[in-house]
Protein backbone atom coordinates (compact mmCIF):
# COMPACT_ATOMS: atom_id res chain seq x y z
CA UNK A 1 0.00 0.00 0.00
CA UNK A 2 1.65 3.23 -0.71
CA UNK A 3 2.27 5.81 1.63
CA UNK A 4 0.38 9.09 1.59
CA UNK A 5 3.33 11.87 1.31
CA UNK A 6 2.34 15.65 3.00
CA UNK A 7 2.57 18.11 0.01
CA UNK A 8 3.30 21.06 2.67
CA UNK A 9 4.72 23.06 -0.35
CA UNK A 10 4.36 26.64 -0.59
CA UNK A 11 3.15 25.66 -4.12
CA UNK A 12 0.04 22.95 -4.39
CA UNK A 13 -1.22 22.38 -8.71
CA UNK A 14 -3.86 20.10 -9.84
CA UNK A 15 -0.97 17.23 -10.05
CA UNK A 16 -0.21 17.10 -6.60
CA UNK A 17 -3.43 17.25 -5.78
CA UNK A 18 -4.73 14.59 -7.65
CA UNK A 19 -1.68 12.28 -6.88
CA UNK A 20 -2.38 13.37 -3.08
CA UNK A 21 -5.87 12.06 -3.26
CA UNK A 22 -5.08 9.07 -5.27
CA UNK A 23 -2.71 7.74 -2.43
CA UNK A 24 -5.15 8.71 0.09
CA UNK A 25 -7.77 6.81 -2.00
CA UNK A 26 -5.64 3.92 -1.73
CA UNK A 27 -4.60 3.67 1.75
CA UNK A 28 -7.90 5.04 3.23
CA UNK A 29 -10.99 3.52 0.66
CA UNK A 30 -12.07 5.01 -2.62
CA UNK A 31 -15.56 5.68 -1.00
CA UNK A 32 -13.57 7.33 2.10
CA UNK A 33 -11.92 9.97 -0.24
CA UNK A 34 -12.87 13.02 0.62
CA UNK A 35 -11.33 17.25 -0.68
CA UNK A 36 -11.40 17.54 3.07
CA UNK A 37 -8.83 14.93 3.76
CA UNK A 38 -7.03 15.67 0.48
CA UNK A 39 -6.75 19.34 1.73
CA UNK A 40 -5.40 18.56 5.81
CA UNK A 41 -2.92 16.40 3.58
CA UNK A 42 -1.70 19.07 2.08
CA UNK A 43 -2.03 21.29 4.72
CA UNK A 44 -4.71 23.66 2.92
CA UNK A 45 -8.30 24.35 3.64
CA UNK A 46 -10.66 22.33 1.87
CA UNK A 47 -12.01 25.63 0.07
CA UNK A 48 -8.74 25.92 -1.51
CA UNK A 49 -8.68 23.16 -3.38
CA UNK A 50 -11.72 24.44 -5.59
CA UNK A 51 -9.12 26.35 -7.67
CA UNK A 52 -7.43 22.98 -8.54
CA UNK A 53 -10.64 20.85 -8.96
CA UNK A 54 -14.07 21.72 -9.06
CA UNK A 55 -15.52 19.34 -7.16
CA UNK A 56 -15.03 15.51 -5.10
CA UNK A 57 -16.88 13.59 -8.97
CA UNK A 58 -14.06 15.93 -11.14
CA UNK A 59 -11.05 15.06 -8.88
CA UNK A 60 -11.80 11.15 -8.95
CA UNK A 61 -11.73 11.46 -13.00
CA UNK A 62 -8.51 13.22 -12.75
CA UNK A 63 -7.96 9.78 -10.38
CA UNK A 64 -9.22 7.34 -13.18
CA UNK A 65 -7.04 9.55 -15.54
CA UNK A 66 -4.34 9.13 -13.80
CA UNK A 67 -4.60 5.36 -12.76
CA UNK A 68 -5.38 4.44 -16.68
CA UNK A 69 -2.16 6.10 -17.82
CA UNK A 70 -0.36 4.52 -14.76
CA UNK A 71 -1.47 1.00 -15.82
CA UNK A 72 -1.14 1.40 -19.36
CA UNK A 73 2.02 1.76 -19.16
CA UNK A 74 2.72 -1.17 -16.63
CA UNK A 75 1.18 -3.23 -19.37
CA UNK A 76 3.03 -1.54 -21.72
CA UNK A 77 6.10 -3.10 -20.25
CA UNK A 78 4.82 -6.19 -19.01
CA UNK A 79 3.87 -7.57 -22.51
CA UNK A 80 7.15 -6.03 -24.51
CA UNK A 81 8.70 -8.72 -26.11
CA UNK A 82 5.76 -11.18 -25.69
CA UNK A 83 2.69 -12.55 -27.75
CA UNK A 84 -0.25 -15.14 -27.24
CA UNK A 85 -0.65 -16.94 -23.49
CA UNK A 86 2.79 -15.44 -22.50
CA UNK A 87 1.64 -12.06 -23.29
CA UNK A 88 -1.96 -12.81 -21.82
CA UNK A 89 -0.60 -13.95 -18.23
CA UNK A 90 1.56 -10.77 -18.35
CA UNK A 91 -1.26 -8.72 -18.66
CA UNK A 92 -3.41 -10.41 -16.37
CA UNK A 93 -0.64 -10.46 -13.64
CA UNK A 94 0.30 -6.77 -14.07
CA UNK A 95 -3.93 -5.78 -13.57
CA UNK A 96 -3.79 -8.06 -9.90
CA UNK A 97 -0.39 -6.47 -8.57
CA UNK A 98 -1.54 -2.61 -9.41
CA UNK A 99 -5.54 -3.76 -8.21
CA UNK A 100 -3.63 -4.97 -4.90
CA UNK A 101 -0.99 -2.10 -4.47
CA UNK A 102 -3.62 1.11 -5.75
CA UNK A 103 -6.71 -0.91 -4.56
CA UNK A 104 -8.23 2.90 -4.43
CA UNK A 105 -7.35 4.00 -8.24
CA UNK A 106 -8.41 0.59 -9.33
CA UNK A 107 -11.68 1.06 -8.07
CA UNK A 108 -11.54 4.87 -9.67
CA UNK A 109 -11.07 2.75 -12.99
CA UNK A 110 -14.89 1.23 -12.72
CA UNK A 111 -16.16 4.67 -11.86
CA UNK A 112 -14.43 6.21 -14.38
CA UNK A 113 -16.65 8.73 -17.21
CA UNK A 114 -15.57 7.76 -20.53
CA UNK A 115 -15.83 11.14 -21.54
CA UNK A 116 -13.24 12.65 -19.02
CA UNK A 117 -10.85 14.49 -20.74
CA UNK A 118 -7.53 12.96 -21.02
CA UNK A 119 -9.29 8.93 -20.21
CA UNK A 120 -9.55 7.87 -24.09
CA UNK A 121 -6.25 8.76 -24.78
CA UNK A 122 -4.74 6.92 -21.73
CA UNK A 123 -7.70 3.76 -21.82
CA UNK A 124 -6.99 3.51 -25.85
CA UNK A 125 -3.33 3.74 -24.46
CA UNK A 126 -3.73 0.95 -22.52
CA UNK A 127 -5.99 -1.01 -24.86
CA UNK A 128 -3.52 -1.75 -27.71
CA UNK A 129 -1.08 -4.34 -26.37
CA UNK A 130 -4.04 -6.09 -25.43
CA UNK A 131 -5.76 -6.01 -28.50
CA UNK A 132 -2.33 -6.69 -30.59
CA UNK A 133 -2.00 -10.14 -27.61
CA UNK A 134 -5.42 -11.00 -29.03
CA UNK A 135 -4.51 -10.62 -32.81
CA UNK A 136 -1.50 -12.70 -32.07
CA UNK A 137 -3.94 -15.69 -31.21
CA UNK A 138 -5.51 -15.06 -34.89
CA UNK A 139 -8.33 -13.12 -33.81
CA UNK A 140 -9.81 -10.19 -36.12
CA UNK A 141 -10.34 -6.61 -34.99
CA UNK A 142 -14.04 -7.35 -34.05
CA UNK A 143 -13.40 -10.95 -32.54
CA UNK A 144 -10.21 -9.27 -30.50
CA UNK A 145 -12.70 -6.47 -29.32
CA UNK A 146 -14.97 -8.89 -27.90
CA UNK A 147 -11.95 -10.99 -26.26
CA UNK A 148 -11.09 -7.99 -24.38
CA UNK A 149 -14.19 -7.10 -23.18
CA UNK A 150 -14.33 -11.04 -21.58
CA UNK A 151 -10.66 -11.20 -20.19
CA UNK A 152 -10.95 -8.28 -18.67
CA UNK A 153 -14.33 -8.77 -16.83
CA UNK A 154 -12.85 -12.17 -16.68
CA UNK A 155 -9.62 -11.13 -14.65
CA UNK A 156 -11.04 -8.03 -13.06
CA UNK A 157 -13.70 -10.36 -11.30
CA UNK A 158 -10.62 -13.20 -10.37
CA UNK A 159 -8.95 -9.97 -9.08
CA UNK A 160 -12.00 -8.84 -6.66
CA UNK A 161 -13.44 -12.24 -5.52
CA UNK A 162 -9.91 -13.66 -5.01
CA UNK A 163 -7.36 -11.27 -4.67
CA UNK A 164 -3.55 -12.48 -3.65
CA UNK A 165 -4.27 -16.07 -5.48
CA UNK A 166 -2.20 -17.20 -8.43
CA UNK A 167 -4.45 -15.33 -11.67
CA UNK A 168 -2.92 -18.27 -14.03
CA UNK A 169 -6.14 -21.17 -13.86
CA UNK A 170 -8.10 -17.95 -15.02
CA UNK A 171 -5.93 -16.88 -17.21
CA UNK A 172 -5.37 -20.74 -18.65
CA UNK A 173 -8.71 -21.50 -19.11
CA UNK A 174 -9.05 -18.71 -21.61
CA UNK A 175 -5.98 -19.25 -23.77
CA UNK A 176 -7.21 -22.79 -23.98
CA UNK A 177 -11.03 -20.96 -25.44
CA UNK A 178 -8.65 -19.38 -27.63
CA UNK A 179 -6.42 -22.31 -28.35
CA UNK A 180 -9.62 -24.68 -29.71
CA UNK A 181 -10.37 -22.21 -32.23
CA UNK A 182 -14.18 -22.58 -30.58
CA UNK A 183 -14.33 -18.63 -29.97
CA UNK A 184 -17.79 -17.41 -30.46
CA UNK A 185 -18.25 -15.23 -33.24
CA UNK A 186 -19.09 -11.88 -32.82
């Protein structure tokens, strides 16, 4: 779990802030993050904060924002060098260690608005090794599309209902879908 660090700066920007409240939503609950705590960390008053973000709903985007470019690019590097089940296992294992180290910006991910400024880019970001691991098994565009969509409700419920087990029974059941050439068609 990281460790909140006090931003007692004489300069606070929308960074810090965000990065401020994305530790405390880690360590304390995403549902316990509040610009009230976010502010004593930083050692401003809560009203303060306003000029950063305008409200509690725009500074957890700025959290999803921020945890979708931080895990793109952990999958980024996880899968470099890799294709098919070694490349799926990569990614699966590199979504359960950041879910159990940033439990709090992992959550920010499922209440994310698609329409946040700055989330395409990152979730697109963090979309393409996955969907190039999913062409590597001979999938199309659409059939890769769908894929996705299952592995990752596939490992993000492994992740939540049995978090700190070994992700690779999940992960091997559906490289052997994908193996059997039985994928449904879209």
């Amino acid at each position: 779990m990281p460790v909140v660090t006090t931003a007692r700066a004489s300069t606070v920007d929308r960074t810090t802030v965000v990065r401020v409240a994305a530790d405390l939503a880690d360590r304390d609950g995403w549902h316990s993050l509040t610009v009230s705590d976010v502010a004593k960390e930083l050692g401003r008053h809560p009203s303060s904060l306003y000029g950063h973000v305008p409200s509690l709903d725009a500074l957890r985007q700025d959290i999803a924002v921020l945890a979708m470019g931080e895990l793109a690019e952990r999958v980024w590097r996880a899968v470099l060098g890799k294709v098919g089940p070694v490349a799926l296992q990569a990614i699966a294992e590199e979504y359960r260690d950041y879910a159990e180290r940033f439990p709090g910006r992992t959550a920010s991910l499922s209440a994310a608005d698609p329409g946040t400024p700055g989330y395409v880019e990152q979730a697109a970001r963090m979309h393409e090794p996955v969907r190039v691991t999913f062409l590597s098994f001979g999938l199309d565009d659409e059939q890769a599309a769908v894929a996705h969509r299952v592995f990752g409700a596939t490992i993000d419920g492994f992740v939540r209902t049995a978090p700190g087990q070994d992700i690779t029974p999940a992960v091997d059941v559906f490289v052997a879908a994908l193996a059997t050439g039985a994928w449904p068609q879209p």
